[in-house]
C-alpha atoms as a PDB file:
ATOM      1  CA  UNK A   1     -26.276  -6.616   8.907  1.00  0.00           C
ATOM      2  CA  UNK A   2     -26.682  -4.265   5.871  1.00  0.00           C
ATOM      3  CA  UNK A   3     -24.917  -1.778   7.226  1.00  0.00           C
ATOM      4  CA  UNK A   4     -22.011  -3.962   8.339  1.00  0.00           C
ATOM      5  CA  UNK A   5     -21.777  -5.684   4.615  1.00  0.00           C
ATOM      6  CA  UNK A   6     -21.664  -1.682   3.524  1.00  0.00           C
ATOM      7  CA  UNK A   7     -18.982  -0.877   5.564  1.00  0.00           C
ATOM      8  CA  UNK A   8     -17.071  -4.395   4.550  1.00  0.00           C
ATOM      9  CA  UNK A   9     -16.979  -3.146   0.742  1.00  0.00           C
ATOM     10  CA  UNK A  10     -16.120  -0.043   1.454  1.00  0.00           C
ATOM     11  CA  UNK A  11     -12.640  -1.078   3.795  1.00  0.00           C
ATOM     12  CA  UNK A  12     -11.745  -3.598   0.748  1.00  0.00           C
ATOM     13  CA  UNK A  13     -12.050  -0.582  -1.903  1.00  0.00           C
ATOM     14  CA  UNK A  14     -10.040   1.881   0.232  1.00  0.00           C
ATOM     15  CA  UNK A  15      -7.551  -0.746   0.987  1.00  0.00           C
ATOM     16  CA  UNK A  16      -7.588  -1.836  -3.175  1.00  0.00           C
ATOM     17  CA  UNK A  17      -7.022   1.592  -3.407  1.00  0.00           C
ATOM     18  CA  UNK A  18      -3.852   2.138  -1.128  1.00  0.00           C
ATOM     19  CA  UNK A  19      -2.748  -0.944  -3.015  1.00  0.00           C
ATOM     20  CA  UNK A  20      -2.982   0.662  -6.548  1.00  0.00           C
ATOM     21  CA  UNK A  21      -1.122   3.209  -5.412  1.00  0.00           C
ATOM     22  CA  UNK A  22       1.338   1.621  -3.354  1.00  0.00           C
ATOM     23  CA  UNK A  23       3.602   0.955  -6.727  1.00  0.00           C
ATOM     24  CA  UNK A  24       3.648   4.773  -7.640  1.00  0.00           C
ATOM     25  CA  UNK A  25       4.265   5.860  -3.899  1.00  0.00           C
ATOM     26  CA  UNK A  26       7.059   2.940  -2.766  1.00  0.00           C
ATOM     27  CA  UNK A  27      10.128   2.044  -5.105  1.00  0.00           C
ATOM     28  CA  UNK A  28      12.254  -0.834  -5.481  1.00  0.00           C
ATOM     29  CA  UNK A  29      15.611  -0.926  -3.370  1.00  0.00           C
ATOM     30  CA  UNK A  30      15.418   3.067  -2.076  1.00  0.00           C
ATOM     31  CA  UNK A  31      13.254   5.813  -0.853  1.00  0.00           C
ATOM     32  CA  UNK A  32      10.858   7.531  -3.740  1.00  0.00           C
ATOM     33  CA  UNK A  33       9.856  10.828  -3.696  1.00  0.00           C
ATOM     34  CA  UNK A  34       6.209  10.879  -1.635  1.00  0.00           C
ATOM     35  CA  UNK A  35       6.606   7.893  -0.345  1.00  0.00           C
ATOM     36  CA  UNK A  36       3.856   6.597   1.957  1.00  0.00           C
ATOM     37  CA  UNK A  37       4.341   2.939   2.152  1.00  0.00           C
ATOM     38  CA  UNK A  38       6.870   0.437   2.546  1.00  0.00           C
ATOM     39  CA  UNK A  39       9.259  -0.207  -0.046  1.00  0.00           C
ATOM     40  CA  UNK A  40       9.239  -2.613  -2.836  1.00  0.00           C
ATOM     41  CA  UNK A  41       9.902  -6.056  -0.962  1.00  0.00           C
ATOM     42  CA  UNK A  42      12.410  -8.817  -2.829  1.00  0.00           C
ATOM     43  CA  UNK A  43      12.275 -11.628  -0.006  1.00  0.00           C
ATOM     44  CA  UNK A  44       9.787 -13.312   1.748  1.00  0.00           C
ATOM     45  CA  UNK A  45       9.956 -12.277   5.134  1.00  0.00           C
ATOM     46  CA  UNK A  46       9.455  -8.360   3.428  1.00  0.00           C
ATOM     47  CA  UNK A  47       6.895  -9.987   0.808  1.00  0.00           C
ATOM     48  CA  UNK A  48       4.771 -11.293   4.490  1.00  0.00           C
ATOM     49  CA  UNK A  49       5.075  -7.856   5.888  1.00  0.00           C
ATOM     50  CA  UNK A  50       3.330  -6.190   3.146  1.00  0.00           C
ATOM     51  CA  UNK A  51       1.055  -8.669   3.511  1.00  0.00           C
ATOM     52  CA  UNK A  52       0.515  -8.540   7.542  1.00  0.00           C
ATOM     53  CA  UNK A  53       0.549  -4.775   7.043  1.00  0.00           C
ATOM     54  CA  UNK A  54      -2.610  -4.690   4.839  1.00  0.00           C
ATOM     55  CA  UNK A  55      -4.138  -7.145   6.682  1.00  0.00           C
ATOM     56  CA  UNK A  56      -4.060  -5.036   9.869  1.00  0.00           C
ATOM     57  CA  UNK A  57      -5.539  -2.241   7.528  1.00  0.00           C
ATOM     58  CA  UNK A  58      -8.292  -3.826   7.117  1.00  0.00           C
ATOM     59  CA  UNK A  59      -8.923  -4.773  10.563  1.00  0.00           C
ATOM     60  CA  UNK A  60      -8.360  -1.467  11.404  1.00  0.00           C
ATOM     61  CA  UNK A  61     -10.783   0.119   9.000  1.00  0.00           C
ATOM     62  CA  UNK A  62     -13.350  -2.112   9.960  1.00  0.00           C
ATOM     63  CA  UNK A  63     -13.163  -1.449  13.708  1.00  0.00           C
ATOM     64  CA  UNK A  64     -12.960   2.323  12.941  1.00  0.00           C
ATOM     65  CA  UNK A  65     -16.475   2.470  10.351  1.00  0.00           C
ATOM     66  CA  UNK A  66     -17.863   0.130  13.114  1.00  0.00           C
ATOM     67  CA  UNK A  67     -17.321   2.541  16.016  1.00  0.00           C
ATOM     68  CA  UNK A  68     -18.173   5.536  13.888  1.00  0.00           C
ATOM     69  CA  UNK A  69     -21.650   3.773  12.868  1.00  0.00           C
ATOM     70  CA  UNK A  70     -22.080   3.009  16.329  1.00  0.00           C
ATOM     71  CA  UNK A  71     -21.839   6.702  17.527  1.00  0.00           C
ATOM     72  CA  UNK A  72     -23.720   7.853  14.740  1.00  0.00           C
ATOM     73  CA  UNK A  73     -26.735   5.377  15.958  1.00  0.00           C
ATOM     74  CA  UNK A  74     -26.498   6.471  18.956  1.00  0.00           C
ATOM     75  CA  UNK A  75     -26.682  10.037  18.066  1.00  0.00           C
ATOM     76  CA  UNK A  76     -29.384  10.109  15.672  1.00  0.00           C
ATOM     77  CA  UNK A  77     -31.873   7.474  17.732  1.00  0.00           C
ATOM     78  CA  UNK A  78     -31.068   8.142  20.953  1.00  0.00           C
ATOM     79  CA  UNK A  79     -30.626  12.254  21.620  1.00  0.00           C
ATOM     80  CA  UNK A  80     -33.149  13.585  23.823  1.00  0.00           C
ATOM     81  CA  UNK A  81     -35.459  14.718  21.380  1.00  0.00           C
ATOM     82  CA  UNK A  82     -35.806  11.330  19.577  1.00  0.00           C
ATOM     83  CA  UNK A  83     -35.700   9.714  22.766  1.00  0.00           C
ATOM     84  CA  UNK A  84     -37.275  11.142  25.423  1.00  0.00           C
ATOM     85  CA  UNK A  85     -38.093   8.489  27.823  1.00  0.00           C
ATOM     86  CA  UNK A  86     -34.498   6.880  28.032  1.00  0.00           C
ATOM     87  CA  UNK A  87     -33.862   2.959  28.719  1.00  0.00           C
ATOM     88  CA  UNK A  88     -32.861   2.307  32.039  1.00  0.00           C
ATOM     89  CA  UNK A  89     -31.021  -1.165  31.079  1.00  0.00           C
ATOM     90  CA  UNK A  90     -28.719  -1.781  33.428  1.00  0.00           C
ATOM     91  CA  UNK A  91     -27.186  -5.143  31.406  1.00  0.00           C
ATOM     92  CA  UNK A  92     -27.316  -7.105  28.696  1.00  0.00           C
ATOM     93  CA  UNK A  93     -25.877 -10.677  29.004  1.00  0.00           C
ATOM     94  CA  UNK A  94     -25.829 -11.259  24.904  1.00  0.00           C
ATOM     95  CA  UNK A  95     -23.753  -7.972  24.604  1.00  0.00           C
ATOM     96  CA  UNK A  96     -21.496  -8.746  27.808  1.00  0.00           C
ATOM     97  CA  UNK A  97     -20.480 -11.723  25.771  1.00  0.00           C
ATOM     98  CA  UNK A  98     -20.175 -10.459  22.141  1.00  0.00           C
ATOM     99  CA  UNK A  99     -17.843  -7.530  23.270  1.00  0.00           C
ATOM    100  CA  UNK A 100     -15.768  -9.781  25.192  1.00  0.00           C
ATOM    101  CA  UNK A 101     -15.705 -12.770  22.676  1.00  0.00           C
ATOM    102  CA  UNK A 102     -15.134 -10.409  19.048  1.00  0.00           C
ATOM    103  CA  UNK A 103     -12.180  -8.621  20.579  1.00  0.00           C
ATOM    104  CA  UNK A 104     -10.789 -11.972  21.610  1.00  0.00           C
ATOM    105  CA  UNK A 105     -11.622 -13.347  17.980  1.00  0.00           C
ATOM    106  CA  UNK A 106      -9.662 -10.230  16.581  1.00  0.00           C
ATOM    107  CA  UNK A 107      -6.746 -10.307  18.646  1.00  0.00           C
ATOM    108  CA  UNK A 108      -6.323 -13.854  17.958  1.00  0.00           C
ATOM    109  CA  UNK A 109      -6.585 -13.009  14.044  1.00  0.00           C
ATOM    110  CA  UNK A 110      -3.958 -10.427  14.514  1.00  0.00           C
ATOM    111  CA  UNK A 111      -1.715 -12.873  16.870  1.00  0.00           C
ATOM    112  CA  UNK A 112      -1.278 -16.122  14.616  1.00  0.00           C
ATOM    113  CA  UNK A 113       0.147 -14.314  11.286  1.00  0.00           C
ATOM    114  CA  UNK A 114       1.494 -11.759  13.816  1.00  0.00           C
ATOM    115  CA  UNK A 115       3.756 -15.010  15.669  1.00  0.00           C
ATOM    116  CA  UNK A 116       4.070 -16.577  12.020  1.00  0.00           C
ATOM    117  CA  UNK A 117       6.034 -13.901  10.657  1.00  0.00           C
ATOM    118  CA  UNK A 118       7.974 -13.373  14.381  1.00  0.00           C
ATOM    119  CA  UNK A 119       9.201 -17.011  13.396  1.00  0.00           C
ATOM    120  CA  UNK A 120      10.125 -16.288   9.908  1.00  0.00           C
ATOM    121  CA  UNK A 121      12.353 -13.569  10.775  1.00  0.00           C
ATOM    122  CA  UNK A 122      14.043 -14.565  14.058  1.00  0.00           C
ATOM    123  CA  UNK A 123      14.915 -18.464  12.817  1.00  0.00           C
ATOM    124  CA  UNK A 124      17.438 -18.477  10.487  1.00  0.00           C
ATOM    125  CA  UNK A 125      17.483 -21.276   7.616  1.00  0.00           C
ATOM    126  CA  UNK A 126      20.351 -23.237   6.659  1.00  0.00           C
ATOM    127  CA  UNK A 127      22.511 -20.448   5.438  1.00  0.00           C
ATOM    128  CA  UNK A 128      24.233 -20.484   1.630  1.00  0.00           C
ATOM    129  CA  UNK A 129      26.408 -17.526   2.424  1.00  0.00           C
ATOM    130  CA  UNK A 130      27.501 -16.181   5.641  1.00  0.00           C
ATOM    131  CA  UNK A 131      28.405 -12.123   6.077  1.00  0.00           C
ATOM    132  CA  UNK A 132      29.576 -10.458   9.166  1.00  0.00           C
ATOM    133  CA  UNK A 133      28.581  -6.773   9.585  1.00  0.00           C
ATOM    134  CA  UNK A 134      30.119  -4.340  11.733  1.00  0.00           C
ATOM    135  CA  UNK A 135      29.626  -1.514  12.500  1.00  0.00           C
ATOM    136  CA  UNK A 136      31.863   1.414  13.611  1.00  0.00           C
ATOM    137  CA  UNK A 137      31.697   5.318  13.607  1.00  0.00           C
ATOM    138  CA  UNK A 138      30.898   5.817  11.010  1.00  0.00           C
ATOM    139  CA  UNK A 139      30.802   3.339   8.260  1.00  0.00           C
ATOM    140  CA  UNK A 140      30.440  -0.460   7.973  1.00  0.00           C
ATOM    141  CA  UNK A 141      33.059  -3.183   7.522  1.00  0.00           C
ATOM    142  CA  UNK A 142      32.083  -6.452   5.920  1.00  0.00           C
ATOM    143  CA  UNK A 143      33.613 -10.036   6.267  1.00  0.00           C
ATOM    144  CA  UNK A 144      33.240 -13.323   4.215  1.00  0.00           C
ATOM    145  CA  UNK A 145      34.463 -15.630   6.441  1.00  0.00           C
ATOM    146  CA  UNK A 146      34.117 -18.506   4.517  1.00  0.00           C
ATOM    147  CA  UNK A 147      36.596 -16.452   1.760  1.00  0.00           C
ATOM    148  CA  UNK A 148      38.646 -14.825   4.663  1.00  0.00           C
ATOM    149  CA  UNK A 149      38.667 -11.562   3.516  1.00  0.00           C
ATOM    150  CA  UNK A 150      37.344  -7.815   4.782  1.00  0.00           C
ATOM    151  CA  UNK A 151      36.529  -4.464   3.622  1.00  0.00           C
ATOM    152  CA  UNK A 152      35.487  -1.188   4.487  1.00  0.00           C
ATOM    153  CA  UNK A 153      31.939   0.573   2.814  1.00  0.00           C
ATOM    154  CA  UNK A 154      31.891   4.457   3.070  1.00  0.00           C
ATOM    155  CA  UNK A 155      29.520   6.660   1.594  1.00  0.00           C
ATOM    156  CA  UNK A 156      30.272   8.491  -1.576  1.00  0.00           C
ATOM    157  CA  UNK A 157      30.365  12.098  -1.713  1.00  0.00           C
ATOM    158  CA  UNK A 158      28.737  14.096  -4.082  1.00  0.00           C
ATOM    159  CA  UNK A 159      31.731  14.412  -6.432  1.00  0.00           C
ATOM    160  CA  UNK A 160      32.677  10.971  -6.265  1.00  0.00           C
ATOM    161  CA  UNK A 161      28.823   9.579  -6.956  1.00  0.00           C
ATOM    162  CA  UNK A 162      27.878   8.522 -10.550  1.00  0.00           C
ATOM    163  CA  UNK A 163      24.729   9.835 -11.755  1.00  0.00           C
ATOM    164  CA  UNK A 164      22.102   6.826 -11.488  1.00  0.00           C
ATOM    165  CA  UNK A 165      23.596   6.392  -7.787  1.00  0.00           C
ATOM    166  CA  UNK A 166      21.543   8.099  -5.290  1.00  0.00           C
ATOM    167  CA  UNK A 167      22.866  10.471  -2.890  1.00  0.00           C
ATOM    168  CA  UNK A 168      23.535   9.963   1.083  1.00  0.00           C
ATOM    169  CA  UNK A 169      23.493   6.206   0.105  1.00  0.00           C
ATOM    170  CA  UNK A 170      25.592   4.858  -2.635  1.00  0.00           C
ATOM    171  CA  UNK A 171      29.049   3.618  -1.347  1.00  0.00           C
ATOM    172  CA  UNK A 172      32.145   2.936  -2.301  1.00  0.00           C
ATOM    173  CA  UNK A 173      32.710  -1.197  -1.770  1.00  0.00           C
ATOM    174  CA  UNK A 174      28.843  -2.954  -1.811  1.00  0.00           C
ATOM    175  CA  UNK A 175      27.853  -6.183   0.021  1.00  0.00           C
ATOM    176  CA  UNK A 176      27.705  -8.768  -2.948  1.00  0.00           C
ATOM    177  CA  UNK A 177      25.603 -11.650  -2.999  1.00  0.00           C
ATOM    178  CA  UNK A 178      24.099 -14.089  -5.396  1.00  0.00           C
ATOM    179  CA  UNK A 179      20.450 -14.022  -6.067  1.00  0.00           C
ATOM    180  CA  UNK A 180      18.078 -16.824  -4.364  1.00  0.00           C
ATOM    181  CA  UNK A 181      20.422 -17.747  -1.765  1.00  0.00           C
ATOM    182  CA  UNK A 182      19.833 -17.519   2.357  1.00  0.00           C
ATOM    183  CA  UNK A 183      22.084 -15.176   3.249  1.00  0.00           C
ATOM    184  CA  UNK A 184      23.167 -15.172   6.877  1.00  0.00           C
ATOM    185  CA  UNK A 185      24.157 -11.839   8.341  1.00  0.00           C
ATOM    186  CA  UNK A 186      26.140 -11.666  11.487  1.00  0.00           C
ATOM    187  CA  UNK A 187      26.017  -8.207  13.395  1.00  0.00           C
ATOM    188  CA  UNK A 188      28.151  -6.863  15.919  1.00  0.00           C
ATOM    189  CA  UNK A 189      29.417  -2.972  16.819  1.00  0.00           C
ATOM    190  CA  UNK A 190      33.235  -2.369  17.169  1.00  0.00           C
ATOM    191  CA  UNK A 191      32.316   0.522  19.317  1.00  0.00           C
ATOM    192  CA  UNK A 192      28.507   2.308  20.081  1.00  0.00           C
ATOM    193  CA  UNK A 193      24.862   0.793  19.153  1.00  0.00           C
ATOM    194  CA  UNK A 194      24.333   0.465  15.710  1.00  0.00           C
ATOM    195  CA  UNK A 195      21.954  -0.899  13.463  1.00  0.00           C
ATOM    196  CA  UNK A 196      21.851  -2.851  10.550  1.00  0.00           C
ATOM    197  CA  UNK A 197      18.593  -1.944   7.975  1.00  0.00           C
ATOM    198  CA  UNK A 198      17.692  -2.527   4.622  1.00  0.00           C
ATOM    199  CA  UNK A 199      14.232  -1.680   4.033  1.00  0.00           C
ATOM    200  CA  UNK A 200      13.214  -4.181   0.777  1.00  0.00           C
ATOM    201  CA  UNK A 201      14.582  -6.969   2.358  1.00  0.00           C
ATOM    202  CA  UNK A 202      12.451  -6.310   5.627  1.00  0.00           C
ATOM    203  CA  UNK A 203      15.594  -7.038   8.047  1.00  0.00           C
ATOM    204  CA  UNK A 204      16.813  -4.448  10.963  1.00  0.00           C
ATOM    205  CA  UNK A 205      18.797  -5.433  13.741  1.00  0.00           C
ATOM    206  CA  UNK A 206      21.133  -3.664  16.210  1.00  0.00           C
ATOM    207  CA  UNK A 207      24.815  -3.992  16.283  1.00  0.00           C
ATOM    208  CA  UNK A 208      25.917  -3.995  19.717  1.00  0.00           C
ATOM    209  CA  UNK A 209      29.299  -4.325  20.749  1.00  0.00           C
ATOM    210  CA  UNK A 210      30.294  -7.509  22.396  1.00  0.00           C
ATOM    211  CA  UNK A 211      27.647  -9.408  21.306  1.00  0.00           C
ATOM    212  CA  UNK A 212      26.766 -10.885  18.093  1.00  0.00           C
ATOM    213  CA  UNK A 213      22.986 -10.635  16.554  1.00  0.00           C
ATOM    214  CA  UNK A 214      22.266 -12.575  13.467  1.00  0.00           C
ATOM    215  CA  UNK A 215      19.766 -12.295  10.606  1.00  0.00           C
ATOM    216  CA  UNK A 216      18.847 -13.459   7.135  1.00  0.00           C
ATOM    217  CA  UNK A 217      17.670 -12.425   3.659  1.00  0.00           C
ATOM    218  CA  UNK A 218      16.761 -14.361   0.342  1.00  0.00           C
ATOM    219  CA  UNK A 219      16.699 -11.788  -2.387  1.00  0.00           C
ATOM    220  CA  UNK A 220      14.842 -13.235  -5.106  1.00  0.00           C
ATOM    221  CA  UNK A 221      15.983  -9.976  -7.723  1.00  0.00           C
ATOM    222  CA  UNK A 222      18.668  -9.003  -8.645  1.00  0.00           C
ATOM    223  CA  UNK A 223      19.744  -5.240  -8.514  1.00  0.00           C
ATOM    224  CA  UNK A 224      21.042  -2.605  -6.009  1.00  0.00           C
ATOM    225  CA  UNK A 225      18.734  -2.344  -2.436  1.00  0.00           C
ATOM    226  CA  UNK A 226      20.245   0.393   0.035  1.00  0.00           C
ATOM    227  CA  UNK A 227      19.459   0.667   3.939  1.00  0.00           C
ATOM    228  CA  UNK A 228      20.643   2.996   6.559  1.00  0.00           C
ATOM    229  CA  UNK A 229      21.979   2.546  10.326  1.00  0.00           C
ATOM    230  CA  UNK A 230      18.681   2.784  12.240  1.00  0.00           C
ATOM    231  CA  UNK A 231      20.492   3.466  15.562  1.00  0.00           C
ATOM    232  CA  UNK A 232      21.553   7.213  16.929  1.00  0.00           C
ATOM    233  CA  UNK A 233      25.240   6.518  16.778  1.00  0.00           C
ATOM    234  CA  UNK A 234      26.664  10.436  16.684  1.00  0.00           C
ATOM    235  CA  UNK A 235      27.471  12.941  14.788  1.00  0.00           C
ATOM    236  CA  UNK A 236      27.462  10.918  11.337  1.00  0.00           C
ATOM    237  CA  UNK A 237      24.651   8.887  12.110  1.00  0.00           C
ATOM    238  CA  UNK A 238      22.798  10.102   8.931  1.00  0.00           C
ATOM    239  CA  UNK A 239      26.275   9.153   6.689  1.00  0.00           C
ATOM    240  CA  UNK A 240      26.704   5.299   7.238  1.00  0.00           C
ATOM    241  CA  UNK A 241      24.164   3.741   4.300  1.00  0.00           C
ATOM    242  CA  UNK A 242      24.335   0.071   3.349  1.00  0.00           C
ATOM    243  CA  UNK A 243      24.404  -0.711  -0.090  1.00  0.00           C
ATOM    244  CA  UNK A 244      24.104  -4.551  -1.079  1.00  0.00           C
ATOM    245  CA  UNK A 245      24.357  -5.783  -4.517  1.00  0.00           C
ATOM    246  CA  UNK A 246      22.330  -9.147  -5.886  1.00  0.00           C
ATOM    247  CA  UNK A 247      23.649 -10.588  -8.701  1.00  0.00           C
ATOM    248  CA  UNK A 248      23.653 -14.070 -10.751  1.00  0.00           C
ATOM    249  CA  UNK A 249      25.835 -17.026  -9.165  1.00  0.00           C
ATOM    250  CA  UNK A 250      28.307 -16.775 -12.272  1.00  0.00           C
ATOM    251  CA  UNK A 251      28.386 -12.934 -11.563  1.00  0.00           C
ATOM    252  CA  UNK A 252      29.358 -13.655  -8.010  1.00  0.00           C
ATOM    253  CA  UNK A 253      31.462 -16.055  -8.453  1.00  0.00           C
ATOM    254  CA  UNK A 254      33.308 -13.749 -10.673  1.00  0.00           C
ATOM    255  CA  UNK A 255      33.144 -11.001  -8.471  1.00  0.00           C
ATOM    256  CA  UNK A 256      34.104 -13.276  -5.423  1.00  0.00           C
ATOM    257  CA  UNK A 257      37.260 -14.336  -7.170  1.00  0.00           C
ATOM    258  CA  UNK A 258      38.307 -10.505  -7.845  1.00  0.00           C
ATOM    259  CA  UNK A 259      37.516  -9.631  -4.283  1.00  0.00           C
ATOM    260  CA  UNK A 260      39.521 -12.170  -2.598  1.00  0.00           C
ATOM    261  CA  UNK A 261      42.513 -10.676  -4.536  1.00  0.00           C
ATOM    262  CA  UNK A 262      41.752  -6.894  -4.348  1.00  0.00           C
ATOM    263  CA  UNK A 263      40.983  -7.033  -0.208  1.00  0.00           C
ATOM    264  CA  UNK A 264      42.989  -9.672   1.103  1.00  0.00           C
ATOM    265  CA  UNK A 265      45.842  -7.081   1.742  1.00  0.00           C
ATOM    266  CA  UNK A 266      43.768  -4.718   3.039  1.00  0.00           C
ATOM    267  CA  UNK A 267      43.972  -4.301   6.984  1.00  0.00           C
ATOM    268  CA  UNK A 268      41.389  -1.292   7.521  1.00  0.00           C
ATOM    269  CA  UNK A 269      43.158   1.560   7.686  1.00  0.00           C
ATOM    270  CA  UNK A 270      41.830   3.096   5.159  1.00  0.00           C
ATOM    271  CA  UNK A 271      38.740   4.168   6.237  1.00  0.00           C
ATOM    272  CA  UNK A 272      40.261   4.958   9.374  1.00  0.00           C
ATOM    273  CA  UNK A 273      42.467   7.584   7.322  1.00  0.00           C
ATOM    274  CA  UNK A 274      39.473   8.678   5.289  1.00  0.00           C
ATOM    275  CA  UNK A 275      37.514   9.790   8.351  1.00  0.00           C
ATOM    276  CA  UNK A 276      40.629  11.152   9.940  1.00  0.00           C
ATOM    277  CA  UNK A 277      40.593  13.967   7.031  1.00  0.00           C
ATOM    278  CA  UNK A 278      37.336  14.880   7.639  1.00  0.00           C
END
């Protein structure tokens, strides 16, 4: 018993630990240099996977310092020299039932939080905004069908980047949306497998083409959170980032005014023409 209470401590301060230094390692909206750990998360289903995610640490750690101290044991008390006269147990009906029964008990604490957050991200809420992604070789085109208009996103090269924008993922339209609002995401490819990921809001699905997948996000700050396709989709795989925008309602409103102006004579040949001078 002491020795299990020992190891108990010492999984909590190791996982304490990887939590202290989860802020330093992970950053908010885009990779950080030596990151180990998930990103920064801004929306519930992300905040739950941190959450499942340290949870299975410390399952983890104490099945691992359990199985050690049990081979340890076993070493030290029962080598030939300490032991020489060896049991000849055949069975033991208390331990037949504890190593079927503990496994069950931790499979079923892994299962229920496991199936919770399965739930969370699979059934979509009543939806405050509605965006439909697409994706196409190699870039993404975004529609607000509620404001019937469309644009294309393209990543910026290095001469056309500001200097707080990070490179291989700032673009040149962003998704726009207002802050503490469902967002519903429709996804669909125009012509391979794609995927649509942003790591801080804890969402990746695939865009496949001819049949529509759906997700959801509720940012709950506001500020720029990049993702990546997350689906081998050729040779510019690596050069189609996602770049969405949360901002204030009046700040979307604003912005959703200007768009519906600026894009609605757009019909998408632009990017088309842009990839064409490659």
């Amino acid at each position: 018993m002491l020795v299990l209470k020992r190891l108990a401590a010492l999984a909590a301060a190791v996982v304490a630990g990887l939590a202290v230094g989860d802020a330093a390692w992970a950053g908010m909206g885009q990779p950080s240099p030596w990151q180990i750990n998930f990103q920064g998360s801004v929306t519930p289903v992300m905040e739950y996977i941190h959450w499942f995610h340290d949870w299975l640490l410390v399952i983890i750690t104490l099945i691992t310092l359990f199985v050690l101290a049990l081979l340890v044991i076993v070493v030290v008390k029962f080598n030939a020299r300490a032991n020489p006269n060896p049991s000849r147990t055949t069975h033991n009906t208390l331990l037949e039932v504890a190593w079927t029964l503990v496994p069950v008990i931790v499979l079923v604490c892994i299962a229920v939080p496991s199936f919770k957050l399965l739930f969370l991200q699979t059934v979509l809420p009543p939806a405050d905004l509605t965006i439909k992604a697409t994706g196409k070789q190699w870039y993404w085109s975004y529609a607000y069908p509620d404001s019937n208009f469309e644009f294309d996103s393209l990543m910026l090269k290095d001469n056309e980047r500001k200097p707080d924008q990070p490179r291989l993922l700032a673009v040149d339209n962003e998704i726009v949306v207002p802050v503490n609002k469902n967002v519903r995401v429709q996804v669909i490819g125009a012509d391979v497998i794609h995927a649509f990921a942003v790591p801080s809001f804890g969402i990746i699905i695939d865009a496949v083409p001819g049949r529509l997948n759906e997700t959801w996000f509720k940012a709950t700050r506001e500020g720029v959170y990049y993702g990546q396709c997350r689906e081998l989709c050729g040779k510019d795989h690596a050069f189609m980032p996602i770049a969405v925008r949360v901002v204030s309602e009046r700040e979307f409103a604003t912005w959703l005014e200007q768009a519906k102006r600026k894009y609605a004579a757009i019909d998408g040949t632009r990017a088309a023409n842009i990839l064409a001078a490659k």
